[in-house]
Protein backbone atom coordinates (compact mmCIF):
# COMPACT_ATOMS: atom_id res chain seq x y z
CA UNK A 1 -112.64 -32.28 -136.09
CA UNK A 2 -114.47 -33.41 -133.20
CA UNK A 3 -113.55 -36.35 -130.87
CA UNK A 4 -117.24 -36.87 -130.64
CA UNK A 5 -118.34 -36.98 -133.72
CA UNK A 6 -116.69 -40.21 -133.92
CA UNK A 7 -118.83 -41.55 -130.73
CA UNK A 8 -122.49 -42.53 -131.62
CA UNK A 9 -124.68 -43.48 -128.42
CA UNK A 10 -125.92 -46.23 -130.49
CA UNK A 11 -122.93 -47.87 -131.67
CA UNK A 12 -122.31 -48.19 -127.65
CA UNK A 13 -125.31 -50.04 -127.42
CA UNK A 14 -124.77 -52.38 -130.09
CA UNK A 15 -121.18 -53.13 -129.08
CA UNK A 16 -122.19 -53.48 -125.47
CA UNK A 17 -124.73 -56.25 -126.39
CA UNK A 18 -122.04 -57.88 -128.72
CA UNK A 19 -119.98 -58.48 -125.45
CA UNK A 20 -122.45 -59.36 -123.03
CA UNK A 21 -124.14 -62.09 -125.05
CA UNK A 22 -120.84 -63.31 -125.78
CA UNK A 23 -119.25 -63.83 -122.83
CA UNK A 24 -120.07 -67.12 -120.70
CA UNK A 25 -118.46 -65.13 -117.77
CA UNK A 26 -121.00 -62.59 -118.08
CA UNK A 27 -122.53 -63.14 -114.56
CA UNK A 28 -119.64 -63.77 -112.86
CA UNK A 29 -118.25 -60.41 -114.24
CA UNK A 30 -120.70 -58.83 -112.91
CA UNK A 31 -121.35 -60.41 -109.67
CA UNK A 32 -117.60 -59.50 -108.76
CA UNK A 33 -117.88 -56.11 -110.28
CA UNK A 34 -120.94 -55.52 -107.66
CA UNK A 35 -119.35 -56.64 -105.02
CA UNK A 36 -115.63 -54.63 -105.40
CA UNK A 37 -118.07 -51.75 -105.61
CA UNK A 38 -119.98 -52.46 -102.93
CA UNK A 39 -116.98 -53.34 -100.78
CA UNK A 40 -115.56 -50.02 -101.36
CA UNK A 41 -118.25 -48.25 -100.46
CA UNK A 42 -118.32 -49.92 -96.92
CA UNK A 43 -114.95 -49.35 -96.45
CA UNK A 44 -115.01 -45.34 -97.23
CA UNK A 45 -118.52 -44.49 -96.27
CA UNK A 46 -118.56 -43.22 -92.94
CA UNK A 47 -120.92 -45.13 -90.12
CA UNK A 48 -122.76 -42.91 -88.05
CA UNK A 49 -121.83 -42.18 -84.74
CA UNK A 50 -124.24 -43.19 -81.86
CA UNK A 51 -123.14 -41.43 -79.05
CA UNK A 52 -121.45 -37.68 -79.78
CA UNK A 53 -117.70 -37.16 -79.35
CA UNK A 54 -116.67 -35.97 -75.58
CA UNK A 55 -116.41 -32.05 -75.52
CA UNK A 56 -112.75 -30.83 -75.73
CA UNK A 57 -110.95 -29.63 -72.80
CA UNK A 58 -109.98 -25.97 -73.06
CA UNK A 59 -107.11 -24.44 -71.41
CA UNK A 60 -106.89 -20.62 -71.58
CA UNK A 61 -103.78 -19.23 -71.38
CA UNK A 62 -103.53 -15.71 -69.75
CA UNK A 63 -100.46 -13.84 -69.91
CA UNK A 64 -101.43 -11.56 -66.63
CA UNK A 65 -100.75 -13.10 -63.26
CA UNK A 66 -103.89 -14.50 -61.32
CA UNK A 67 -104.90 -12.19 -58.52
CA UNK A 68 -103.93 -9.25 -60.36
CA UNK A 69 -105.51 -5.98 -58.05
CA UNK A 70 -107.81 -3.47 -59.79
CA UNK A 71 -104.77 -0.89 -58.84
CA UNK A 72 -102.51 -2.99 -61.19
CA UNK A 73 -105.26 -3.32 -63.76
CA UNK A 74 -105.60 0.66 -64.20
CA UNK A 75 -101.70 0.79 -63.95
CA UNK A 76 -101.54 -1.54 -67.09
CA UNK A 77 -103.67 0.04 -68.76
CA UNK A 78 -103.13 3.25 -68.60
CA UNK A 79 -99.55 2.33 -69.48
CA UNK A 80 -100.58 0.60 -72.98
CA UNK A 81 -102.85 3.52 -73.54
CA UNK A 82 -99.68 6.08 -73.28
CA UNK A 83 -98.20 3.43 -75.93
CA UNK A 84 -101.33 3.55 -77.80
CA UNK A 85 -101.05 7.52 -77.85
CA UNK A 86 -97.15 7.75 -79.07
CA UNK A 87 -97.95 5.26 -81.78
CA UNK A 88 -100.90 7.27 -82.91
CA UNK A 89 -99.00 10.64 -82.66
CA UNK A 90 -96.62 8.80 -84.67
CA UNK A 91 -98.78 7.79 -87.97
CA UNK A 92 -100.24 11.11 -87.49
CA UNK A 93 -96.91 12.93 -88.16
CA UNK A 94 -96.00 10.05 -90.97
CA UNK A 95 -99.48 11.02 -92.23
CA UNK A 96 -99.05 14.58 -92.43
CA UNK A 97 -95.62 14.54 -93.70
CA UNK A 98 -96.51 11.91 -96.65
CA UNK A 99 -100.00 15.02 -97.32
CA UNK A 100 -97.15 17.46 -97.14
CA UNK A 101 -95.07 15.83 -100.09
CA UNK A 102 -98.03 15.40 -102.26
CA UNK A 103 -98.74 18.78 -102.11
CA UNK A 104 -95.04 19.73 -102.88
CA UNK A 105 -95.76 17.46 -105.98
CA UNK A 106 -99.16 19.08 -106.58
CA UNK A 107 -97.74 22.24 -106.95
CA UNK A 108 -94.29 21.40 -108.78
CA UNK A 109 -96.61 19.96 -111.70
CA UNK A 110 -98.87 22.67 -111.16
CA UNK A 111 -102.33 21.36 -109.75
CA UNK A 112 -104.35 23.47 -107.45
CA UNK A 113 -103.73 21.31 -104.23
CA UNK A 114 -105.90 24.03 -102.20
CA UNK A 115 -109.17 23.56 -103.82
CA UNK A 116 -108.15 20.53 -103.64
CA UNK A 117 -107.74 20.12 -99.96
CA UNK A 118 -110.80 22.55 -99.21
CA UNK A 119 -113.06 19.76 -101.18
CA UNK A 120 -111.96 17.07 -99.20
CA UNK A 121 -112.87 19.03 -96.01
CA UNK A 122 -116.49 19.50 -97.59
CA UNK A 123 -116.37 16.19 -98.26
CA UNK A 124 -115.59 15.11 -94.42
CA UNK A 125 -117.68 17.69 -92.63
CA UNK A 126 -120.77 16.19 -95.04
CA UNK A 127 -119.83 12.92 -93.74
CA UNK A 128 -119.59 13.76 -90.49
CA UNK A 129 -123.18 15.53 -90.66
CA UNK A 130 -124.36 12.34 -91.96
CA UNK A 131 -123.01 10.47 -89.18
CA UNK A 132 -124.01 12.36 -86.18
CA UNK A 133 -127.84 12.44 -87.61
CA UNK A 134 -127.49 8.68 -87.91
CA UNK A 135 -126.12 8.72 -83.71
CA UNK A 136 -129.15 10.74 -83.09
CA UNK A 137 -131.96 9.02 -84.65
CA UNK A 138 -130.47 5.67 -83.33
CA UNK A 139 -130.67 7.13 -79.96
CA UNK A 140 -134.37 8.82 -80.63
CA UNK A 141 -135.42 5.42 -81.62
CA UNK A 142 -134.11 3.83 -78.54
CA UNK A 143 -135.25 6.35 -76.21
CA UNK A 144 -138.28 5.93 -77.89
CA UNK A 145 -138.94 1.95 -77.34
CA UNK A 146 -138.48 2.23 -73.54
């Protein structure tokens, strides 16, 4: 059963028209039902804004000192980059060693793990391919539109 089968558009109507012709307060219903309406909408409408907000002051914060030389620069840098390096030799050996136990596992249940691995290098030297012929028509079309 249906709530709305119970709610018929013109009953509304008909009921509606029962109460507004018999109310002597009708007008003055309304009148103060306009205006709480239109009061709220004032109140939460936003007004526009004539002149725009001031821009924001920005402060950058910089974690190198000011005046740094381009001697302490290349130092820095070359330091992170020898940090850069052991963290990358790092995965690499976690990477190799977690390939290493899946192939243990490969062959303890008995899947071919070689033909496995030698599709995988198909698959990257193809991709590879693919790549380096994208490099070189990028640059061809570059070198061609000066």
């Amino acid at each position: 059963m249906s709530i709305f089968r119970k709610v018929s558009p013109t009953g509304a109507v008909r009921d509606f028209a029962q109460v507004w012709t018999g109310n002597p307060y009708r007008w003055r219903v309304l009148a103060v039902a306009m205006l709480g309406t239109l009061g709220m909408m004032a109140i939460f409408i936003p007004k526009s804004e004539l002149v725009p907000p001031a821009k924001p002051e920005i402060t950058y914060i910089s974690t190198f000192a000011e005046g740094r030389s381009d001697d302490e620069i290349m130092a820095s840098n070359l330091k992170n980059q020898k940090i850069q390096d052991v963290l990358r030799a790092r995965e690499a050996a976690r990477e190799e060693m977690q390939k290493d136990l899946y192939r243990q596992l490969g062959k303890a249940t008995g899947v071919d793990t070689d033909a496995i691995e030698r599709d995988l290098a198909k698959e990257k030297a193809a991709d590879e391919a693919k790549e380096k012929a994208k490099a070189k028509a990028a640059e061809a079309r570059t070198v061609a539109s000066q």
